[in-house]
Protein backbone atom coordinates (compact mmCIF):
# COMPACT_ATOMS: atom_id res chain seq x y z
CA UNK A 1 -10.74 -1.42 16.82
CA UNK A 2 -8.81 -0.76 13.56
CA UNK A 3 -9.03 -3.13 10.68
CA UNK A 4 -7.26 -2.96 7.72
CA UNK A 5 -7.96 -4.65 4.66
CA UNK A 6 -5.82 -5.77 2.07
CA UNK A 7 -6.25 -6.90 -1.80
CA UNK A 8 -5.59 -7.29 -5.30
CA UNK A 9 -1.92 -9.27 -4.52
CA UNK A 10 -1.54 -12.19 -7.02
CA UNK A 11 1.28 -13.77 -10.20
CA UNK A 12 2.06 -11.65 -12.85
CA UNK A 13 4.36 -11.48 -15.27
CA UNK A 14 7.55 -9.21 -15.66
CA UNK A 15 5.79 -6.19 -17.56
CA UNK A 16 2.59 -6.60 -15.82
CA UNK A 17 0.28 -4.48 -13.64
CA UNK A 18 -1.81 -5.17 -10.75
CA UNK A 19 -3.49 -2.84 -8.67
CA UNK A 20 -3.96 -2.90 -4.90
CA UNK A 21 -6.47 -1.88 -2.51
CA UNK A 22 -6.36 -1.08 1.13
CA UNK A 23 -9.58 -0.27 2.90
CA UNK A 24 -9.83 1.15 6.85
CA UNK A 25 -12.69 0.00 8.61
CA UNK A 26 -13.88 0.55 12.81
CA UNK A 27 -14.27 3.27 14.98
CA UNK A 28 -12.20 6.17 12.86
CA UNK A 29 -12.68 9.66 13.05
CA UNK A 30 -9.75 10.57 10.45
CA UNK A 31 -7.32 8.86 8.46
CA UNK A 32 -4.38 10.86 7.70
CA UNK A 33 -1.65 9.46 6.11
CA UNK A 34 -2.15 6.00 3.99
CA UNK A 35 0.59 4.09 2.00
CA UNK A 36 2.39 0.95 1.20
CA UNK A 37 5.15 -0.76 2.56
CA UNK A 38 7.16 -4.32 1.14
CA UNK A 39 8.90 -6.64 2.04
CA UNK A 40 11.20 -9.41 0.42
CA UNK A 41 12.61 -12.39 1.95
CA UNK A 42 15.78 -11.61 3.58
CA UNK A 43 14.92 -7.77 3.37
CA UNK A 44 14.10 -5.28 5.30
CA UNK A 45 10.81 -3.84 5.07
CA UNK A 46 10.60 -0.45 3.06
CA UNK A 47 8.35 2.25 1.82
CA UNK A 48 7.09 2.03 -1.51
CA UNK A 49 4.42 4.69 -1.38
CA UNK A 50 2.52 7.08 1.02
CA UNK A 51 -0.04 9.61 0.30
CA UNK A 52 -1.12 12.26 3.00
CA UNK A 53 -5.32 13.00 3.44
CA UNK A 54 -4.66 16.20 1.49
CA UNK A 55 -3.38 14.41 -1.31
CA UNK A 56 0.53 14.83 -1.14
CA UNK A 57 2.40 11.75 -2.06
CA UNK A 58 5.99 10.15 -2.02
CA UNK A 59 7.79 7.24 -3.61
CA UNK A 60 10.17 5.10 -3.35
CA UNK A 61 12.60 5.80 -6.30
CA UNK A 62 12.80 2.28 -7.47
CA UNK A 63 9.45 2.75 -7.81
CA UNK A 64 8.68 6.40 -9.42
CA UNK A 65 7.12 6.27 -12.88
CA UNK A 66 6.02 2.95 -12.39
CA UNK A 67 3.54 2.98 -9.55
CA UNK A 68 1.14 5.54 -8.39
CA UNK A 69 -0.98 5.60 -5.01
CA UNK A 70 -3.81 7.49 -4.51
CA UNK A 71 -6.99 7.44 -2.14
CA UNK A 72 -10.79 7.76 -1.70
CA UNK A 73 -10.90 9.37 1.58
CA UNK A 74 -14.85 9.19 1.65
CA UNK A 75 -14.52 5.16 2.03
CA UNK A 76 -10.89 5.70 3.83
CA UNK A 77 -9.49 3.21 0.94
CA UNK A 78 -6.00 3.52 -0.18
CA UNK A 79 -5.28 2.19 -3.93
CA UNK A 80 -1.34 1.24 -5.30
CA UNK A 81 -1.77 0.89 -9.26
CA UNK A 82 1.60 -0.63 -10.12
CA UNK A 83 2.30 -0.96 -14.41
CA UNK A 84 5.39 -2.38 -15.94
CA UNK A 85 6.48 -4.31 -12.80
CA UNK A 86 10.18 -6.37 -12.69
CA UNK A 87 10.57 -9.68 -10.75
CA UNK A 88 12.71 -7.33 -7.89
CA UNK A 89 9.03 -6.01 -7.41
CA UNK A 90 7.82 -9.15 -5.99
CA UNK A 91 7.71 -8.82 -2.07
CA UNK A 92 4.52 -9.51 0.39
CA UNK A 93 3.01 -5.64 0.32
CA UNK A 94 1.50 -4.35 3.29
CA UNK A 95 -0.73 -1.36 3.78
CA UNK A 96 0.06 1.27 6.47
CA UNK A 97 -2.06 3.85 7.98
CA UNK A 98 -2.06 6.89 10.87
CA UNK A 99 -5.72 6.43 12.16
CA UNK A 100 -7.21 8.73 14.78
CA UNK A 101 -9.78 7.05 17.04
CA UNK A 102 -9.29 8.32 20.39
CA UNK A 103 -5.59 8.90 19.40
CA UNK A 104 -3.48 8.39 16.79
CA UNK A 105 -2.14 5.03 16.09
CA UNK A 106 -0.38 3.65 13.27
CA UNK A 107 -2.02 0.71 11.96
CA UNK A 108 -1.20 -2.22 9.58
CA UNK A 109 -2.56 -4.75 7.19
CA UNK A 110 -1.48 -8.29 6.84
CA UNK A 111 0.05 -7.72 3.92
CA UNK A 112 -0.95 -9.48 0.58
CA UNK A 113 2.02 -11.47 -1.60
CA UNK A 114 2.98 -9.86 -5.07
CA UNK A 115 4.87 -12.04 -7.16
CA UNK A 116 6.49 -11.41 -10.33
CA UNK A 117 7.60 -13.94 -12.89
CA UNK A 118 10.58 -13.10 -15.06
């Protein structure tokens, strides 16, 4: 079994930056790709950032310059440093990630609640 862990969600003010951490933990033999997903109410969930095992990433464009993701593969831990956030950031965030234990399966975290106050 799969777990992934969330963190780091919380209130901040327009302008801000918090930083969040996703860690994979269970029977893994390789994590390959790792990123971040949100979701606002009445919205369809959406990719905000991903970031392959070799260390190629993609963003969201509302989100370029703004946010970076990157990864510790030796403790299979995705990060999400996000600076200068806007209230149309605020969304519950939710870490994603293509896990090989037998097989591949995509996983997910329960997702941690970013708000941002204008």
């Amino acid at each position: 079994q799969v777990q992934l862990v969330e963190s780091g969600g919380g209130l901040v003010q327009a302008g801000g930056s918090l930083r969040l951490s996703c860690a994979a933990s269970g029977r893994i033999f390789s994590v390959n790709r790792m990123g971040w997903y949100r979701q606002a109410p009445g919205k369809q969930r959406e990719l905000v950032a991903v970031c392959t095992n070799g260390g190629e990433t993609n963003y969201a464009d509302s989100v370029k310059g703004r946010f970076t993701i990157s990864r510790d593969n030796a403790k299979n831990t995705a990060y999400l440093q996000m600076n200068s956030l806007k209230p149309e950031d605020t969304a519950v965030y939710y870490c994603n990630a293509l896990v090989a234990t037998d097989t591949w399966f995509q996983y997910w975290g329960q997702g941690t609640q970013v708000t941002v106050s204008s």
